[in-house]
N, C-alpha and C. Protein backbone atom coordinates (compact mmCIF):
# COMPACT_ATOMS: atom_id res chain seq x y z
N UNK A 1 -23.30 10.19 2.13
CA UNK A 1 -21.89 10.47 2.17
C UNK A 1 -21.21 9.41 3.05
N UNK A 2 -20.12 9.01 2.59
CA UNK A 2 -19.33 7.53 3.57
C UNK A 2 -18.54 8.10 4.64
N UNK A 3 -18.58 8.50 5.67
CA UNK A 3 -17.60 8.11 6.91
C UNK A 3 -16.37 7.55 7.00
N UNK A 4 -15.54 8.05 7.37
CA UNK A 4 -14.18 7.53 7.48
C UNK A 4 -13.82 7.53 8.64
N UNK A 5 -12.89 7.29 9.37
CA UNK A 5 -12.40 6.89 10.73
C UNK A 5 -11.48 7.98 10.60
N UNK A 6 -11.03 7.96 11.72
CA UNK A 6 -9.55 9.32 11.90
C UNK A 6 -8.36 8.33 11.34
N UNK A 7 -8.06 7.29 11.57
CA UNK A 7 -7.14 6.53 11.18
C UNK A 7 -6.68 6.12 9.76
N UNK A 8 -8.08 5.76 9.26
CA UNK A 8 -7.72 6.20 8.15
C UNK A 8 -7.29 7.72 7.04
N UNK A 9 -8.67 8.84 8.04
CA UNK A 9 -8.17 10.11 7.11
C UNK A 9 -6.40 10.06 7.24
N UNK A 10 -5.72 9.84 8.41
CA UNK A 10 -4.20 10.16 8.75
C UNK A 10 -3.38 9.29 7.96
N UNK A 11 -3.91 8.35 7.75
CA UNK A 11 -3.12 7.28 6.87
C UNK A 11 -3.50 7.79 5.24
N UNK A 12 -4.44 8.62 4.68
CA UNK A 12 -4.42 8.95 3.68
C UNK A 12 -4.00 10.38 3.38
N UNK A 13 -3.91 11.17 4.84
CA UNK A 13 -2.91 12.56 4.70
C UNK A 13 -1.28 12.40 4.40
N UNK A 14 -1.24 11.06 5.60
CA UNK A 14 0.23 11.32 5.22
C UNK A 14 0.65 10.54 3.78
N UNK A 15 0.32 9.56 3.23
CA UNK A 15 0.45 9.07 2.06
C UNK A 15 0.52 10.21 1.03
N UNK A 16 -0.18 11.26 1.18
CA UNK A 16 -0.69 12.26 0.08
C UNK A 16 0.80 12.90 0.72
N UNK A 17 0.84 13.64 1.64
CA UNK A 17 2.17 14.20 1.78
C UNK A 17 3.33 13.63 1.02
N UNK A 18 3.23 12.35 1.46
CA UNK A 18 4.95 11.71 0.96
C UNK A 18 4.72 11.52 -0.68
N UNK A 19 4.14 11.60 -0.99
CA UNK A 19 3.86 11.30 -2.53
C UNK A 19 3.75 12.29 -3.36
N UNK A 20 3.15 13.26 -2.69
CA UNK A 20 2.33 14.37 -3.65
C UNK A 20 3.77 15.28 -4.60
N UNK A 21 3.51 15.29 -5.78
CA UNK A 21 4.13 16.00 -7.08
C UNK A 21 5.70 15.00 -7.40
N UNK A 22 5.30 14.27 -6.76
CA UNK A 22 6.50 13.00 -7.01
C UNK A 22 6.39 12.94 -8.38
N UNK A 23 7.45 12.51 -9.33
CA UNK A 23 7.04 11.57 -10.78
C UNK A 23 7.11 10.24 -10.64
N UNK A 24 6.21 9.66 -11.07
CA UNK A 24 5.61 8.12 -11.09
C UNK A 24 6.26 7.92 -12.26
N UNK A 25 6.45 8.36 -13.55
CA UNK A 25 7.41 7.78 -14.34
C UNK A 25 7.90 8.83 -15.77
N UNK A 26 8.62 8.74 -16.69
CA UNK A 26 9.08 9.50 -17.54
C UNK A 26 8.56 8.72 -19.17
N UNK A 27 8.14 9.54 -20.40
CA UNK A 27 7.69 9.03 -21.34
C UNK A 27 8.16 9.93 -22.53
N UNK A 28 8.78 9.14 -23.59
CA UNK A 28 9.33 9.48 -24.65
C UNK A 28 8.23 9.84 -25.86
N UNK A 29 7.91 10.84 -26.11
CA UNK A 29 6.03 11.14 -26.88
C UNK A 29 6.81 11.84 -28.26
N UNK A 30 5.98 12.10 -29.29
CA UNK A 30 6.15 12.80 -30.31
C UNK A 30 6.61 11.56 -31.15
N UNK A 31 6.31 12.39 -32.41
CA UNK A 31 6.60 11.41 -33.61
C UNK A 31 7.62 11.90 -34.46
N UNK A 32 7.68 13.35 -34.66
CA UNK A 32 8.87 13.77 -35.51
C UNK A 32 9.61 14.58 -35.01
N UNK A 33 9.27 15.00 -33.39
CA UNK A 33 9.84 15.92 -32.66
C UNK A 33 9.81 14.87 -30.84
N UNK A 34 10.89 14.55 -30.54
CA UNK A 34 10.53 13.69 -29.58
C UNK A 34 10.56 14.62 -28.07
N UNK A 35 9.94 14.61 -27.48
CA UNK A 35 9.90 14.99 -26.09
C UNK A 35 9.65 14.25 -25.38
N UNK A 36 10.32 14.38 -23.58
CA UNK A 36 10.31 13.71 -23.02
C UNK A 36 8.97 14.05 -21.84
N UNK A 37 7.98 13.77 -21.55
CA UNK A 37 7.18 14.10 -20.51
C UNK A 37 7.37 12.94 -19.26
N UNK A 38 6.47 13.81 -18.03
CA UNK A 38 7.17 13.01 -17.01
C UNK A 38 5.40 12.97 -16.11
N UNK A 39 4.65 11.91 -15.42
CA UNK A 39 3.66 12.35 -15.15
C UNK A 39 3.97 11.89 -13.63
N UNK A 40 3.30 13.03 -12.69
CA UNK A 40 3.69 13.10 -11.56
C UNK A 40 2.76 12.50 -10.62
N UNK A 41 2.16 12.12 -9.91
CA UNK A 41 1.57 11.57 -8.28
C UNK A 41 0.50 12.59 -8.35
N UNK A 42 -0.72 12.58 -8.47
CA UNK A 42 -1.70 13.00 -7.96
C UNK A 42 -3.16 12.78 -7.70
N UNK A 43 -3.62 13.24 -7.65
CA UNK A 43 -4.84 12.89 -6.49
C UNK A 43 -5.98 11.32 -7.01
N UNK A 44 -5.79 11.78 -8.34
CA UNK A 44 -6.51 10.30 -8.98
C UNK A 44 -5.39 9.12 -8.37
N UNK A 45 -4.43 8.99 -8.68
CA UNK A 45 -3.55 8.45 -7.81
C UNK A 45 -3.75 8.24 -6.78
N UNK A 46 -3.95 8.95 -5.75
CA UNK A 46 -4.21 8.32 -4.40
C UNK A 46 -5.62 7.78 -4.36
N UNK A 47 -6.43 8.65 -4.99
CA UNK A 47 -7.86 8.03 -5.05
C UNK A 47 -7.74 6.11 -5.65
N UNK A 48 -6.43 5.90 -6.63
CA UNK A 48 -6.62 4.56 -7.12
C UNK A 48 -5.95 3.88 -5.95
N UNK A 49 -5.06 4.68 -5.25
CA UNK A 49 -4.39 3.19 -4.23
C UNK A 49 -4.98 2.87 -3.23
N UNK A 50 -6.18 3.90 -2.78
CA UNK A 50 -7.02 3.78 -1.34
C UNK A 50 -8.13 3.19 -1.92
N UNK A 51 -8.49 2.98 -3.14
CA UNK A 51 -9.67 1.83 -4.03
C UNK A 51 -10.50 2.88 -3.46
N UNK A 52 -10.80 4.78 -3.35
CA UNK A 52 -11.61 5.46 -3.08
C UNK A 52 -11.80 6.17 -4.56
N UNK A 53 -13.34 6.78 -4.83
CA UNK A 53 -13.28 8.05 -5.62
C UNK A 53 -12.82 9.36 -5.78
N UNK A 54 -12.39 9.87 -6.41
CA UNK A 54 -11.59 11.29 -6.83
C UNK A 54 -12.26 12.32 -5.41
N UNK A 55 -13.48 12.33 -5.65
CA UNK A 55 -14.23 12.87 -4.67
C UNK A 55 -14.14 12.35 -3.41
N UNK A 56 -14.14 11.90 -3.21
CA UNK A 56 -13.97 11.25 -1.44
C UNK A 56 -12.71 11.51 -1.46
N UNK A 57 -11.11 11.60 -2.16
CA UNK A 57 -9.84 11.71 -1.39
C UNK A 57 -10.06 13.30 -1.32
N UNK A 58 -10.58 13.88 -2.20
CA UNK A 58 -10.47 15.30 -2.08
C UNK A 58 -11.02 15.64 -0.80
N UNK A 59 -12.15 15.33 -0.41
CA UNK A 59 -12.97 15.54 0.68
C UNK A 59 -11.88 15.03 1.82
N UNK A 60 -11.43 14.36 1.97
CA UNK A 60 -10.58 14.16 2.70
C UNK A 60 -9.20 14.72 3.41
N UNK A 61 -8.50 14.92 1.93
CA UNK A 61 -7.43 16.14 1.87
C UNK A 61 -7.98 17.31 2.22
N UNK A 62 -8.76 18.17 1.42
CA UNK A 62 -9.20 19.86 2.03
C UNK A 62 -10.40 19.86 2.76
N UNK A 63 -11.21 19.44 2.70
CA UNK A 63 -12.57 19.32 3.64
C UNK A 63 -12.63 19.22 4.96
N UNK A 64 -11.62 17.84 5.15
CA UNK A 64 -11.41 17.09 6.91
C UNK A 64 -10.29 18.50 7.23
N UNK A 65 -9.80 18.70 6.51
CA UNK A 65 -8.52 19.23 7.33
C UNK A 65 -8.99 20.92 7.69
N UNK A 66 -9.89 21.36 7.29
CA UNK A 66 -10.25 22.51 7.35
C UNK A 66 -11.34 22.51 8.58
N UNK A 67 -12.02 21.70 8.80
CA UNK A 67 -12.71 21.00 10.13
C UNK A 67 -11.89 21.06 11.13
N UNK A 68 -10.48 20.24 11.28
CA UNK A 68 -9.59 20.33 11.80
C UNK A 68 -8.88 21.74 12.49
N UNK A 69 -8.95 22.00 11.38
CA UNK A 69 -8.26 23.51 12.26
C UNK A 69 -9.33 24.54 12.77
N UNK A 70 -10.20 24.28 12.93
CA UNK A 70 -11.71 25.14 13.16
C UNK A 70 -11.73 24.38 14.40
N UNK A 71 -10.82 23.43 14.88
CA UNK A 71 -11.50 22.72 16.15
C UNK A 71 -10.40 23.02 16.97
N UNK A 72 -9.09 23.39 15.81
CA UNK A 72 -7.83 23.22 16.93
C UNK A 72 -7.86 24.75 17.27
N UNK A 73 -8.75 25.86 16.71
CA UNK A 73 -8.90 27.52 17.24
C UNK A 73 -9.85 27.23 18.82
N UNK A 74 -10.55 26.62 18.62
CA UNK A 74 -11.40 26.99 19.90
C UNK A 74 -10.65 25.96 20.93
């Protein structure tokens, strides 16, 4: 399993904060019925801008942070 620094988990919490359910862009789909879909910011997303796997940002987002608060009770 890879190790991360605190600096980085914080630099990839708050990125996920400011981003998360954002839309990244809007798309005109259908062929005889047109709809507009819109695809939003998520976690593969951050996994592509930190050049990490799906699995490692997740671990990061709910894993570290649940550590976290198990440390900030005692």
């Amino acid at each position: 399993m890879t190790k991360f620094n605190d600096e980085f988990i914080h630099e990839v919490k708050n990125h996920w904060i400011e981003n998360k359910g954002k839309v990244k862009y809007v798309a005109e789909t259908g062929i005889h019925l047109k709809r507009t879909t819109s695809k939003k910011y998520g976690l593969q997303d951050l996994a592509d801008h930190f050049n990490i796997t799906e699995g490692q940002a997740r671990r990061l987002l709910y894993v570290k942070s649940k550590g976290e608060q198990n440390e900030r009770k005692l």
